[in-house]
Protein backbone atom coordinates (compact mmCIF):
# COMPACT_ATOMS: atom_id res chain seq x y z
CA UNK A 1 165.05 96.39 68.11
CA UNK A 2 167.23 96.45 71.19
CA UNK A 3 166.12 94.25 74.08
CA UNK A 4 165.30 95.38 77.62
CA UNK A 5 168.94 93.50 78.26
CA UNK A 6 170.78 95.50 75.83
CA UNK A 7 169.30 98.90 77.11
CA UNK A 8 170.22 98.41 80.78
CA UNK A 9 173.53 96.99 79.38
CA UNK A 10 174.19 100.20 78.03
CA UNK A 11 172.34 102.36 81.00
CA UNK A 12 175.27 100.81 82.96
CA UNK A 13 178.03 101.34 80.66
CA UNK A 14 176.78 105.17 80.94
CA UNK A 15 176.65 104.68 84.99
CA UNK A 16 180.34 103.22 84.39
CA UNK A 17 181.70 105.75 82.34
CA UNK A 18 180.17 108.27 84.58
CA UNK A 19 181.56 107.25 87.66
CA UNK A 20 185.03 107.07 86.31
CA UNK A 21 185.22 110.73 85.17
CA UNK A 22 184.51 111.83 88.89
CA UNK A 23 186.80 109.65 90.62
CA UNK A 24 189.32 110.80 88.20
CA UNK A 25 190.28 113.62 90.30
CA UNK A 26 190.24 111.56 93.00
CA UNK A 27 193.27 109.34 91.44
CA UNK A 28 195.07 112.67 90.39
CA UNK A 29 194.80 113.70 94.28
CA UNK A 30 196.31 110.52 95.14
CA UNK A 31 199.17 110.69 92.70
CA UNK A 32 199.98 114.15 94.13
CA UNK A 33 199.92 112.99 97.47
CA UNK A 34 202.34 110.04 96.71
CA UNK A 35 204.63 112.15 94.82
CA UNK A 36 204.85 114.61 97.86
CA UNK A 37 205.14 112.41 100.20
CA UNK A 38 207.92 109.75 98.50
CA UNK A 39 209.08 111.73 95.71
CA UNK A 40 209.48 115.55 96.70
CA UNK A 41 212.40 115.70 99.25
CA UNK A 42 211.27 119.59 100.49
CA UNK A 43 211.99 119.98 96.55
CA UNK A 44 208.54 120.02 94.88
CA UNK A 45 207.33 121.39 91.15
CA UNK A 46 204.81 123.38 93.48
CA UNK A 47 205.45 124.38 96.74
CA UNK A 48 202.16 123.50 98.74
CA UNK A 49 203.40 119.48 98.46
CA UNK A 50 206.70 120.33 100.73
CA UNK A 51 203.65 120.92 102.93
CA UNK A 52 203.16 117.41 104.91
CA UNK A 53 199.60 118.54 106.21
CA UNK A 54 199.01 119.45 102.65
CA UNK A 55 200.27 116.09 101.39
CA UNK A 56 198.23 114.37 104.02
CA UNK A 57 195.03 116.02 102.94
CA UNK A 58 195.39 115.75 99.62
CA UNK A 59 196.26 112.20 101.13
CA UNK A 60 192.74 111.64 102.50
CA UNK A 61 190.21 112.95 99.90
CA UNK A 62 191.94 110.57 97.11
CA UNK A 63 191.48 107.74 99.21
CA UNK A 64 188.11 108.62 99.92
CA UNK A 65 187.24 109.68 96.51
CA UNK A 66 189.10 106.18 95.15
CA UNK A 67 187.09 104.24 97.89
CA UNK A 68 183.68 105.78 96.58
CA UNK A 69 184.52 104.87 93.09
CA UNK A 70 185.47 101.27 93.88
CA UNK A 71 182.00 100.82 96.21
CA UNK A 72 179.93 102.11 93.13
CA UNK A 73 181.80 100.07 90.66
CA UNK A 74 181.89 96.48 91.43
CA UNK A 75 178.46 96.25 91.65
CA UNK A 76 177.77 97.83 88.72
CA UNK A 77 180.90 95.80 87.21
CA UNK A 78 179.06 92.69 88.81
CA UNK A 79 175.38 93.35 87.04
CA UNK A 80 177.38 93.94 83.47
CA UNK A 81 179.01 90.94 83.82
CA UNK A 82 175.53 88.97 84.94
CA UNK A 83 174.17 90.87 81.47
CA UNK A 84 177.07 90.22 78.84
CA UNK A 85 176.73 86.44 79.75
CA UNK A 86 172.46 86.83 79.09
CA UNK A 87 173.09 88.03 75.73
């Protein structure tokens, strides 16, 4: 029998997971941004990152998409922690 413990445990593991698949693209946004920003030199593998207004967008919504992410996180990162130490 799993314990009312063990079952929110793994309600926030799901709630976790979850939240780590949609920031996702948020990280990839980032990455672009950084790469067309530092890394392109007007030379990019696509051509809408020799764009800086492009760059800066994508720019913008990773940051905000990362900063989502890490506000739902911790605390959910904080109650499995509480958990794993009850069990």
């Amino acid at each position: 029998m799993i314990s009312n413990n063990e079952d929110e445990l793994n309600n926030i593991k799901k709630k976790i997971v979850k939240t780590q698949i949609i920031g996702a693209p948020g990280a990839i946004l980032l990455g672009l941004g950084l790469y067309g920003l530092f890394g392109a030199n007007g030379d990019a593998f696509h051509p809408l990152l020799n764009y800086i207004s492009i760059v800066n967008s994508l720019l913008i919504v990773g940051v905000a998409i990362e900063l989502w992410q890490l506000y739902v996180l911790i605390p959910l990162f904080k109650k499995q922690s509480k958990l794993s130490r009850l069990i």
